[in-house]
PDB file of N, CA and C in Angstrom:
ATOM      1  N   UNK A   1     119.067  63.703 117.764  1.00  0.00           N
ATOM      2  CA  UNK A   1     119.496  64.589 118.825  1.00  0.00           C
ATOM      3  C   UNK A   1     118.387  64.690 119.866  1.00  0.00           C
ATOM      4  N   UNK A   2     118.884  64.533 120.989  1.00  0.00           N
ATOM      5  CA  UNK A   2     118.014  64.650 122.143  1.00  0.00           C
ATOM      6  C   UNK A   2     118.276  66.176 122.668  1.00  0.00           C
ATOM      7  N   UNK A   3     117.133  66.674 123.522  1.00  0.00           N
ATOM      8  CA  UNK A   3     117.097  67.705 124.068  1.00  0.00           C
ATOM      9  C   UNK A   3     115.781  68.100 125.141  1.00  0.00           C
ATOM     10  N   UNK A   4     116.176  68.890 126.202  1.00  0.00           N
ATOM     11  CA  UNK A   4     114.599  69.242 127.000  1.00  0.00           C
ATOM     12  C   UNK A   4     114.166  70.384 126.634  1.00  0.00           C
ATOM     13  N   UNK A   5     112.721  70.379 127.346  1.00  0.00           N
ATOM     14  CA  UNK A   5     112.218  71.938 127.291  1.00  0.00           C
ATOM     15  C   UNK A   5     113.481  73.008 127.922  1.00  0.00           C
ATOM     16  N   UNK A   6     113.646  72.308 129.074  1.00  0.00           N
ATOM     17  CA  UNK A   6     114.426  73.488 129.567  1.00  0.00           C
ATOM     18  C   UNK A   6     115.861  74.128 128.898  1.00  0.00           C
ATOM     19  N   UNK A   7     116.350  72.679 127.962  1.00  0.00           N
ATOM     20  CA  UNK A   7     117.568  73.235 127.304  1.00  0.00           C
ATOM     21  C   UNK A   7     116.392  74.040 126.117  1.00  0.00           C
ATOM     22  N   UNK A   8     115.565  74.203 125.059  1.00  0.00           N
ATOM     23  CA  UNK A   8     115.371  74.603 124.358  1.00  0.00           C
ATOM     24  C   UNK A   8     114.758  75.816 124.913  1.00  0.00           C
ATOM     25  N   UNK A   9     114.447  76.337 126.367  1.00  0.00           N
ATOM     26  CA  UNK A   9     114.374  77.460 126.663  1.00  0.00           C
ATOM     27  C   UNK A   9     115.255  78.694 127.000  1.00  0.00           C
ATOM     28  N   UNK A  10     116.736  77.682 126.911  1.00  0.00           N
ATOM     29  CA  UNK A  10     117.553  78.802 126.986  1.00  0.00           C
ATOM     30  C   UNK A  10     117.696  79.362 125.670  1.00  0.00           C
ATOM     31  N   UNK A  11     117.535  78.822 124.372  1.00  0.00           N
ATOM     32  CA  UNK A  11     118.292  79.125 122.895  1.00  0.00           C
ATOM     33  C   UNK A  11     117.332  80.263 122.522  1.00  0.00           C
ATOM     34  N   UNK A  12     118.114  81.217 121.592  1.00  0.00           N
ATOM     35  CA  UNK A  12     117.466  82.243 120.809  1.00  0.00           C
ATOM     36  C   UNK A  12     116.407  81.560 119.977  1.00  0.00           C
ATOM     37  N   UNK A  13     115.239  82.458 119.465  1.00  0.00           N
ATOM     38  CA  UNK A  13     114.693  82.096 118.276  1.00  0.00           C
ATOM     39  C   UNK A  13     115.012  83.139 116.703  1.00  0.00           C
ATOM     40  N   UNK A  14     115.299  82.783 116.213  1.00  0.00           N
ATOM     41  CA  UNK A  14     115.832  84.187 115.100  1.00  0.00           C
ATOM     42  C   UNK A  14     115.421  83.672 114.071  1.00  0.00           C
ATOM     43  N   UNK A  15     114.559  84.235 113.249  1.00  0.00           N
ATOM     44  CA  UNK A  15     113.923  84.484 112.058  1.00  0.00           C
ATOM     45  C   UNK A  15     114.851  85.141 110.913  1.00  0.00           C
ATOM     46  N   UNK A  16     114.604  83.593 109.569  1.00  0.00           N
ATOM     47  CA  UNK A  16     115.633  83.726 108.541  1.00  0.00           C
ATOM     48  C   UNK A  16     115.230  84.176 107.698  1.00  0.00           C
ATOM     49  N   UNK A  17     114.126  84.778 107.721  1.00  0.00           N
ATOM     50  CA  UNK A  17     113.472  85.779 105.993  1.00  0.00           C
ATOM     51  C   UNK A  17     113.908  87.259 107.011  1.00  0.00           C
ATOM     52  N   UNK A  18     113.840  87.680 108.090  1.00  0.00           N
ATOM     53  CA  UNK A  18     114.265  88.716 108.147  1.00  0.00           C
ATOM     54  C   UNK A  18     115.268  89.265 109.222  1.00  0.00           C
ATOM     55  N   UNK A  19     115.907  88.250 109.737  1.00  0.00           N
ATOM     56  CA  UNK A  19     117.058  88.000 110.627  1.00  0.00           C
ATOM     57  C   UNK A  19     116.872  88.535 112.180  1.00  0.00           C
ATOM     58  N   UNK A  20     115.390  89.337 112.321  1.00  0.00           N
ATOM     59  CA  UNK A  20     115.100  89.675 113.554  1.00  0.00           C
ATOM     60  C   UNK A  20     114.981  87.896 114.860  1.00  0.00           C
ATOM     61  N   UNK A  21     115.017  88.717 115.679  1.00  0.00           N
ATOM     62  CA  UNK A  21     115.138  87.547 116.714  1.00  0.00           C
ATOM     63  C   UNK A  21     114.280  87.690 117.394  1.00  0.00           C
ATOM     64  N   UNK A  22     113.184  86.523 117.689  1.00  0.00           N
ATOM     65  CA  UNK A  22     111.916  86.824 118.109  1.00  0.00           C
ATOM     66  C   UNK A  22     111.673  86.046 119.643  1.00  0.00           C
ATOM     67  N   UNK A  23     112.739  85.978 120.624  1.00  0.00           N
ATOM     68  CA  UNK A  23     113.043  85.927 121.988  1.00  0.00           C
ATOM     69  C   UNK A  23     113.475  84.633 122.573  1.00  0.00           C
ATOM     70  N   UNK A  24     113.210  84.217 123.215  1.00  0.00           N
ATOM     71  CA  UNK A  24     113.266  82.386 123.769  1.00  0.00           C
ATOM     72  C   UNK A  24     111.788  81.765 123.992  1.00  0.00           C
ATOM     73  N   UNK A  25     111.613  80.406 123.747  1.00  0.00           N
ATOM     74  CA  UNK A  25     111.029  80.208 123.741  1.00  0.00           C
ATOM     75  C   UNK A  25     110.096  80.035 125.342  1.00  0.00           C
ATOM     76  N   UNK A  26     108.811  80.020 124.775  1.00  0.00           N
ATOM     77  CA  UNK A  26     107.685  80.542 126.769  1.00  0.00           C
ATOM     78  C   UNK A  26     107.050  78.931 126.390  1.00  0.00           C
ATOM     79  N   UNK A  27     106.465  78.518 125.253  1.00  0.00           N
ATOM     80  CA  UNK A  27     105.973  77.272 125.302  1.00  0.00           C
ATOM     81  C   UNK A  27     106.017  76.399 124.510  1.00  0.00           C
ATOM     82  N   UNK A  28     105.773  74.820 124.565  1.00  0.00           N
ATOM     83  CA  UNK A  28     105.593  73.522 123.265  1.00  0.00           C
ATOM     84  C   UNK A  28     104.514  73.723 123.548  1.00  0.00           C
ATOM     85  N   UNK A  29     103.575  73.357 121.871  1.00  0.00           N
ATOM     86  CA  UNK A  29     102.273  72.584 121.840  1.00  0.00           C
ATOM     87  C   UNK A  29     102.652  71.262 121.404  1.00  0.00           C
ATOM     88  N   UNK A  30     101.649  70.420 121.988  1.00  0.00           N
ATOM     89  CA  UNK A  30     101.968  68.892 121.424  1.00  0.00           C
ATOM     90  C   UNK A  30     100.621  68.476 121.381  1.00  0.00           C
ATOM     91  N   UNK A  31     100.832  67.304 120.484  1.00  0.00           N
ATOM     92  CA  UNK A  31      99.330  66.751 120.059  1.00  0.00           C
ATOM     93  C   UNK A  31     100.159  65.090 121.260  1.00  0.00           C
ATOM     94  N   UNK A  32      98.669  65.158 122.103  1.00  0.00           N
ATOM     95  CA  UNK A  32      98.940  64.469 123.021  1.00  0.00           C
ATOM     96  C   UNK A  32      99.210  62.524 122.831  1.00  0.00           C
ATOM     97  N   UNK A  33      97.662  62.843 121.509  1.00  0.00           N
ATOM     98  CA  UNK A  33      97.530  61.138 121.187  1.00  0.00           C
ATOM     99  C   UNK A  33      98.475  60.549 120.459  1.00  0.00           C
ATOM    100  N   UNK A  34      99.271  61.488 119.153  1.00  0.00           N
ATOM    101  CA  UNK A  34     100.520  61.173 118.731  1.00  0.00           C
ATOM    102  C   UNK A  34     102.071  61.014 119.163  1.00  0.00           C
ATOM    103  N   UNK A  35     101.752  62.326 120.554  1.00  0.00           N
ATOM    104  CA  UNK A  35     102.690  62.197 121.131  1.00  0.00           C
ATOM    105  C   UNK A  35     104.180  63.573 119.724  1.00  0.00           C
ATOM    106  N   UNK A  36     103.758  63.919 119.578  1.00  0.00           N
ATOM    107  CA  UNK A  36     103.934  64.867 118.165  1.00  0.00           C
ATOM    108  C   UNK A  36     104.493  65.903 118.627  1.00  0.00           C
ATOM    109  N   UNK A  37     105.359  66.952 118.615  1.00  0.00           N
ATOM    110  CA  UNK A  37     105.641  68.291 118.515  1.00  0.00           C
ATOM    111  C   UNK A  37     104.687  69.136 117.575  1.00  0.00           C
ATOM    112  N   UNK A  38     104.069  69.773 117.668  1.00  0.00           N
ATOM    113  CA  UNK A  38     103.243  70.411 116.883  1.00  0.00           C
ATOM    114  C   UNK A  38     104.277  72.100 116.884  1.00  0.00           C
ATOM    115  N   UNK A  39     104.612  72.406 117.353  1.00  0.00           N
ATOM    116  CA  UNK A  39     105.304  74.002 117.256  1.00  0.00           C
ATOM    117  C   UNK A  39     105.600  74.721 118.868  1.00  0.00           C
ATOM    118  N   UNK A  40     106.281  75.766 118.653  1.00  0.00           N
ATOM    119  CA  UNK A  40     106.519  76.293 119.560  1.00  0.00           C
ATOM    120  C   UNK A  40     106.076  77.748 119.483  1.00  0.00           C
ATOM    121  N   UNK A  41     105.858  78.464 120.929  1.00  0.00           N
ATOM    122  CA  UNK A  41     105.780  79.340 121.283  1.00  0.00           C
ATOM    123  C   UNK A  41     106.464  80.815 121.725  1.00  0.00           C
ATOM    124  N   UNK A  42     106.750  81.675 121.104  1.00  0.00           N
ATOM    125  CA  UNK A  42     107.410  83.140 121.341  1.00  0.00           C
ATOM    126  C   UNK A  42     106.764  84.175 121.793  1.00  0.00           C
ATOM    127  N   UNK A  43     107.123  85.112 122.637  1.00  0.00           N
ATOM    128  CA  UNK A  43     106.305  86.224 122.991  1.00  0.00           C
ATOM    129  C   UNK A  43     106.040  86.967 121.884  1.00  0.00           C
ATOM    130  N   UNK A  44     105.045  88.253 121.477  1.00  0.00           N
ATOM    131  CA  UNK A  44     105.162  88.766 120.424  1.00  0.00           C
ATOM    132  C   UNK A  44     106.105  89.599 120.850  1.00  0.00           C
ATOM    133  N   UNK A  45     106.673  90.678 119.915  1.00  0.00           N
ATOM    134  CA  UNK A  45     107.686  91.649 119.912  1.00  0.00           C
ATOM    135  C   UNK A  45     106.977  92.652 120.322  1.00  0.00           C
ATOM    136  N   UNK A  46     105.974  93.023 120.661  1.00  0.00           N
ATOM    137  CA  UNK A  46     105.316  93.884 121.460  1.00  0.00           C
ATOM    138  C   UNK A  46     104.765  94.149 122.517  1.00  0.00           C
ATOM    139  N   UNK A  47     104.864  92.802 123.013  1.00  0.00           N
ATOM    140  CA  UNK A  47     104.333  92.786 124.534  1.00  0.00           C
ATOM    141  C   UNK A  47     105.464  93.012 125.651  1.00  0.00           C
ATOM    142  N   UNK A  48     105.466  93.047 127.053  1.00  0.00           N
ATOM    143  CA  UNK A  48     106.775  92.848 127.666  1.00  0.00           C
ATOM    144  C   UNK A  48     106.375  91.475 128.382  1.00  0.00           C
ATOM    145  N   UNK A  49     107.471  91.413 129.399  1.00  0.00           N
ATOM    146  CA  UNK A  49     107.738  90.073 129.924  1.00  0.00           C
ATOM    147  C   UNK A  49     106.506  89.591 131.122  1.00  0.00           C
ATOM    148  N   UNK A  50     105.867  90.122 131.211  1.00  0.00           N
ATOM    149  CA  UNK A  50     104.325  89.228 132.273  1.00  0.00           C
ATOM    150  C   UNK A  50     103.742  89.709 131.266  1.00  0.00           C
ATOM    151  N   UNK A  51     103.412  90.790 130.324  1.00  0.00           N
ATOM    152  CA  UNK A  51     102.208  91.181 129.893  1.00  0.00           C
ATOM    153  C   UNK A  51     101.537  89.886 128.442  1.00  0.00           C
ATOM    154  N   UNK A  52     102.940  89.184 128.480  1.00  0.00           N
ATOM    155  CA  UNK A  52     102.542  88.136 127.282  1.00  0.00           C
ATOM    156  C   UNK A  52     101.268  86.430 127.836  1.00  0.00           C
ATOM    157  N   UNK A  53     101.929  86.865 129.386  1.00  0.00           N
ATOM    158  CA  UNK A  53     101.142  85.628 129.785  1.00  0.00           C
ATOM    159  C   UNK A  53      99.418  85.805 129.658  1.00  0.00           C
ATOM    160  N   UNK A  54      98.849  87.391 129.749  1.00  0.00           N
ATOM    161  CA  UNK A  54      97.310  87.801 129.548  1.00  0.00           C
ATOM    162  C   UNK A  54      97.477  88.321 128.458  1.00  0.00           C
ATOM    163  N   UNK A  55      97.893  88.773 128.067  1.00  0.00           N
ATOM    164  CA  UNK A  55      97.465  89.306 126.517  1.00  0.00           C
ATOM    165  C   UNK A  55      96.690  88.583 125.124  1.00  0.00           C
ATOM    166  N   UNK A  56      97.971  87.210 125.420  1.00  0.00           N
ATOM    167  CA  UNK A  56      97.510  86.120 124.612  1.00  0.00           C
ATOM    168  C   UNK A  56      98.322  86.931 123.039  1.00  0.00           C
ATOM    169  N   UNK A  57      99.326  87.649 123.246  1.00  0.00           N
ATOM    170  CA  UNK A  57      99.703  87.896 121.562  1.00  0.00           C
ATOM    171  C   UNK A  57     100.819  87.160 121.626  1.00  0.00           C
ATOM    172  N   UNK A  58     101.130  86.156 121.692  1.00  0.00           N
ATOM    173  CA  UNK A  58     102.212  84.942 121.401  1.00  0.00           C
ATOM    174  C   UNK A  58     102.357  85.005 120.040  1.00  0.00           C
ATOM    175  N   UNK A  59     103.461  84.520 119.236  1.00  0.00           N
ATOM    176  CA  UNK A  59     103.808  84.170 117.919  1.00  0.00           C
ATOM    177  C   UNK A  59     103.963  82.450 118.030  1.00  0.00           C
ATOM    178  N   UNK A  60     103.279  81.568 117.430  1.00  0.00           N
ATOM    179  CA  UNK A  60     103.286  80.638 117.532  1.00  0.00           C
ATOM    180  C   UNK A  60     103.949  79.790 115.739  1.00  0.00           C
ATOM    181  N   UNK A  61     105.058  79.175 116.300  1.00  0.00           N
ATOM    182  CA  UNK A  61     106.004  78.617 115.294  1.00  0.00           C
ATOM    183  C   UNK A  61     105.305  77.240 114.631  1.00  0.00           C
ATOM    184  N   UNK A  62     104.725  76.947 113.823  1.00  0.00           N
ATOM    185  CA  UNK A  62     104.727  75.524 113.316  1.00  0.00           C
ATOM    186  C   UNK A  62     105.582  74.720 113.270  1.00  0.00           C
ATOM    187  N   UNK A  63     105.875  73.814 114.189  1.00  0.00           N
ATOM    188  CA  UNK A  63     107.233  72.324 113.797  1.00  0.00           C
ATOM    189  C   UNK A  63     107.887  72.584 112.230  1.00  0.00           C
ATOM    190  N   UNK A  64     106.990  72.783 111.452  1.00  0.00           N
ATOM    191  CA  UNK A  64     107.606  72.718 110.235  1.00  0.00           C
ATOM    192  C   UNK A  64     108.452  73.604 109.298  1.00  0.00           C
ATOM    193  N   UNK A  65     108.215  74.929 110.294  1.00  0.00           N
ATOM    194  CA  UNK A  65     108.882  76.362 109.762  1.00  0.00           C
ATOM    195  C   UNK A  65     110.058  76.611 110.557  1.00  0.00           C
ATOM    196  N   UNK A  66     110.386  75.055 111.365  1.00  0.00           N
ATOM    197  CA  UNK A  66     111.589  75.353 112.133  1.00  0.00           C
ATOM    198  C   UNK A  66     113.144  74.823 111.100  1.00  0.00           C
ATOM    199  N   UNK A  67     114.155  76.083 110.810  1.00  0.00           N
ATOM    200  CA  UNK A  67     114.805  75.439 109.651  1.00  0.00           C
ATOM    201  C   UNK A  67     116.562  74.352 110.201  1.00  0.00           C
ATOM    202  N   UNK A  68     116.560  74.475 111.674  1.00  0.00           N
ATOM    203  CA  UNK A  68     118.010  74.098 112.769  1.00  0.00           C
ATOM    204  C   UNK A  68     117.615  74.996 114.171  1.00  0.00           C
ATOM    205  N   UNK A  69     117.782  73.631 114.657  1.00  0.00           N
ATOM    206  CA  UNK A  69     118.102  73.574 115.980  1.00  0.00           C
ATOM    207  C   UNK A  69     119.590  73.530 116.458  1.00  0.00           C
ATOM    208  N   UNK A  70     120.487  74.881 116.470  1.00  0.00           N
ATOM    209  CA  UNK A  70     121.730  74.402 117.418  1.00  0.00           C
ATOM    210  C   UNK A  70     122.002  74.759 118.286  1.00  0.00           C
ATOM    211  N   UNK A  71     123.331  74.638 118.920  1.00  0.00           N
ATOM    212  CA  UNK A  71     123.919  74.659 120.109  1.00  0.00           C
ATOM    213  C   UNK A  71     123.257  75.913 120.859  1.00  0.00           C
ATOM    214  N   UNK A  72     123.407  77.072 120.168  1.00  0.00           N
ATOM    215  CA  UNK A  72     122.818  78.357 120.895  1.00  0.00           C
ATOM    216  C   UNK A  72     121.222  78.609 120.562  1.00  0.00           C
ATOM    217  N   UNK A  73     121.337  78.341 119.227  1.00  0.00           N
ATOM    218  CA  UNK A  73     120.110  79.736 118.682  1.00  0.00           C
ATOM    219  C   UNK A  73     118.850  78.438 117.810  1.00  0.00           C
ATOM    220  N   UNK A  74     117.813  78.680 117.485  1.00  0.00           N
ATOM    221  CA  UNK A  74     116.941  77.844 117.044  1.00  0.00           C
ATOM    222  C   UNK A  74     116.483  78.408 115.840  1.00  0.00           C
ATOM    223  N   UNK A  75     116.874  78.389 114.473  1.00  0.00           N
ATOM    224  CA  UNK A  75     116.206  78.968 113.037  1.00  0.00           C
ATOM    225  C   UNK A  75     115.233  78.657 112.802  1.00  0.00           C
ATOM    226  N   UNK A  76     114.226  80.123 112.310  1.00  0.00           N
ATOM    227  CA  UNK A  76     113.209  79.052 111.732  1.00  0.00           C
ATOM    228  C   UNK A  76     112.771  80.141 110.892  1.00  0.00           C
ATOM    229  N   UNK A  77     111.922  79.995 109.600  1.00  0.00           N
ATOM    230  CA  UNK A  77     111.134  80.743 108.855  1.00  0.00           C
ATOM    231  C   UNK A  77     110.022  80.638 108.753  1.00  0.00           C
ATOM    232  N   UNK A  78     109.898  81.737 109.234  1.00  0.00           N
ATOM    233  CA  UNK A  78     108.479  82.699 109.576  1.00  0.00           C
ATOM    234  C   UNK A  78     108.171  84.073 108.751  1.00  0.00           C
ATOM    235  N   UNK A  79     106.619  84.192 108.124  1.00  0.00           N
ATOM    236  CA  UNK A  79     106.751  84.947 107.456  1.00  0.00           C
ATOM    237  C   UNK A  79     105.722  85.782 108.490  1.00  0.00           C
ATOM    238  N   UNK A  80     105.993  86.980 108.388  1.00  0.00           N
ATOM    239  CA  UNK A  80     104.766  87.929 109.678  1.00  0.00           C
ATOM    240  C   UNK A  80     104.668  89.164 109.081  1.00  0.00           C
ATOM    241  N   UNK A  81     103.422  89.632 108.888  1.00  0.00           N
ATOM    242  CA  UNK A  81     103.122  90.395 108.953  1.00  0.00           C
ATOM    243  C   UNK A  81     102.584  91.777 109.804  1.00  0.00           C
ATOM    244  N   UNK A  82     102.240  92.641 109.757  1.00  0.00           N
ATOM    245  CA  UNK A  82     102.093  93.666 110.513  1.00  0.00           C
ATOM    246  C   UNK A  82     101.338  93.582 112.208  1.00  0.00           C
ATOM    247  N   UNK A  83     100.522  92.586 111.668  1.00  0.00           N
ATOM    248  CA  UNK A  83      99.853  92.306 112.812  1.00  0.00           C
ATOM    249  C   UNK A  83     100.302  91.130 113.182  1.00  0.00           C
ATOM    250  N   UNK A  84     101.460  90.656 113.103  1.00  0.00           N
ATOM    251  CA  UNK A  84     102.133  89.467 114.210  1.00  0.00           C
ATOM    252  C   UNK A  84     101.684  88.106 113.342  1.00  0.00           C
ATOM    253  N   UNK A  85     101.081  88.076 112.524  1.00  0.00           N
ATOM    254  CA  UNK A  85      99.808  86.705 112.030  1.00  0.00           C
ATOM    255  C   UNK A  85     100.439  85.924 111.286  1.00  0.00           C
ATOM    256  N   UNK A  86     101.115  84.761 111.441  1.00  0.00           N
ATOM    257  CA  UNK A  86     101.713  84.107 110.523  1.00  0.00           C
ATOM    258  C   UNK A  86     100.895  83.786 109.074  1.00  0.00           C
ATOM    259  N   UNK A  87     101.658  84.732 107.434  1.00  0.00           N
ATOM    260  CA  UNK A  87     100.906  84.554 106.211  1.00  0.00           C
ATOM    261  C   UNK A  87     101.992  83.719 106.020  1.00  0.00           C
ATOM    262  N   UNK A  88     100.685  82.695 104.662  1.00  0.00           N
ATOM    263  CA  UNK A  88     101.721  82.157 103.878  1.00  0.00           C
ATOM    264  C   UNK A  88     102.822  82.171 102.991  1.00  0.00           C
ATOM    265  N   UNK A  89     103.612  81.409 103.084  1.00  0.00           N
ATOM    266  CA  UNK A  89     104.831  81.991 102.550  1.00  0.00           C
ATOM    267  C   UNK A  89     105.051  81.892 101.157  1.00  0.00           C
ATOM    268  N   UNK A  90     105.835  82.421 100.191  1.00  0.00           N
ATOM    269  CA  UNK A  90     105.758  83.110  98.893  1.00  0.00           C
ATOM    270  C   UNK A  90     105.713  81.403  98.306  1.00  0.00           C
ATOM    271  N   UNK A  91     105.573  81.206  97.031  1.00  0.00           N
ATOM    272  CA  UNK A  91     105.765  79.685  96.115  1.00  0.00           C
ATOM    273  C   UNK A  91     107.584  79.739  96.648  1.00  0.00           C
ATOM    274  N   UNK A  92     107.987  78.625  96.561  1.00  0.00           N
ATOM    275  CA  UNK A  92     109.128  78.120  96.364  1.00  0.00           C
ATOM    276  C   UNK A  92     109.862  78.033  94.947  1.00  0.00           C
ATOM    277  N   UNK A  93     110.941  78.528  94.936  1.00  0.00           N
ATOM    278  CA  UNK A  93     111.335  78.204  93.731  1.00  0.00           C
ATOM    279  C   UNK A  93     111.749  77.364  93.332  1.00  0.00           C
ATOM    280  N   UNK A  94     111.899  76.807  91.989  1.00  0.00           N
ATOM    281  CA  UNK A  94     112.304  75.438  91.686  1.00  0.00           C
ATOM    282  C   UNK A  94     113.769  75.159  92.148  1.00  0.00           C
ATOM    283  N   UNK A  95     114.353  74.439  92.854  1.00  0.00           N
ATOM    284  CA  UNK A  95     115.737  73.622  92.861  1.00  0.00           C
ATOM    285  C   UNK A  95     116.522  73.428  92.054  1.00  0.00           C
ATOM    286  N   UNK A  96     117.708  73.730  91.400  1.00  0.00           N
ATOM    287  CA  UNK A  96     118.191  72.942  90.263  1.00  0.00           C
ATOM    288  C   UNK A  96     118.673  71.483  91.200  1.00  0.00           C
ATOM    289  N   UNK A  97     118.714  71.387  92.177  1.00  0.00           N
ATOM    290  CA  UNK A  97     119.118  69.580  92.412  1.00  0.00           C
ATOM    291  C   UNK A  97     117.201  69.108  92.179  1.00  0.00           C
ATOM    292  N   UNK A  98     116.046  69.080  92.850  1.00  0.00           N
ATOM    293  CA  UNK A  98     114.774  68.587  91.877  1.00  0.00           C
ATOM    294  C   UNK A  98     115.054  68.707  91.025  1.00  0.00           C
ATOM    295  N   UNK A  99     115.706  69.324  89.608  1.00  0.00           N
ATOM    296  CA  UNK A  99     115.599  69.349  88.698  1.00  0.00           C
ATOM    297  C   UNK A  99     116.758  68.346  87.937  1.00  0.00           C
ATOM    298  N   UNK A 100     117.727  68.189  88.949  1.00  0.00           N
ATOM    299  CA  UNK A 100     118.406  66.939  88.377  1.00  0.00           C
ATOM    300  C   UNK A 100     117.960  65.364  88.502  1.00  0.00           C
ATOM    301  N   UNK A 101     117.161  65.267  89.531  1.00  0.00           N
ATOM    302  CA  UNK A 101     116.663  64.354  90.055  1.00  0.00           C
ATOM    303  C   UNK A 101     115.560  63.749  89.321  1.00  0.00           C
ATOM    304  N   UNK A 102     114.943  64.198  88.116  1.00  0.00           N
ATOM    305  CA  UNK A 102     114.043  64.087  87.373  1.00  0.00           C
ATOM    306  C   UNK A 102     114.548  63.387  86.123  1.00  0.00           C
TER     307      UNK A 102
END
């Protein structure tokens, strides 16, 4: 699937460990020499709309905690704590399909 910044700036971002929606996206980071998506960028839920550009309290998504990209809205899991700080997220539990696969 192809897509631009500008289409991925219209879509929601909504967070699936706690279903809050954490705005549209303000920026990509990319690793330039790979040419890579490295993650995306959200305002925090506490700032307002210019105050995020100086503040610097962005929520920044890792590529890898993104769980679907669709038509409207962009999933991803993120675990946050009080102070905005992405912690790591709990062990995974085992699969019963890994466990058939063995």
């Amino acid at each position: 699937m192809e897509t631009t910044f500008l289409e991925l700036k219209c879509k929601q971002v909504i967070n699936v460990v706690d279903g809050k929606t954490l705005g549209r996206i303000i920026d990509i980071v990319m690793d330039i020499k790979t040419c890579k998506i490295l993650g995306l960028i959200v305002p925090s839920p506490t700032c307002g709309w210019l105050s995020c550009f100086r503040s610097g309290k962005e929520i920044f998504i890792p590529f890898d905690c993104i769980c679907k990209i669709g038509v409207d809205v962009i999933l991803v899991e993120l675990y946050i704590n009080n102070d905005h700080v992405k912690s790591p997220p709990p062990p995974k539990k085992p699969d019963c399909k890994d466990e058939c696969k063995k």
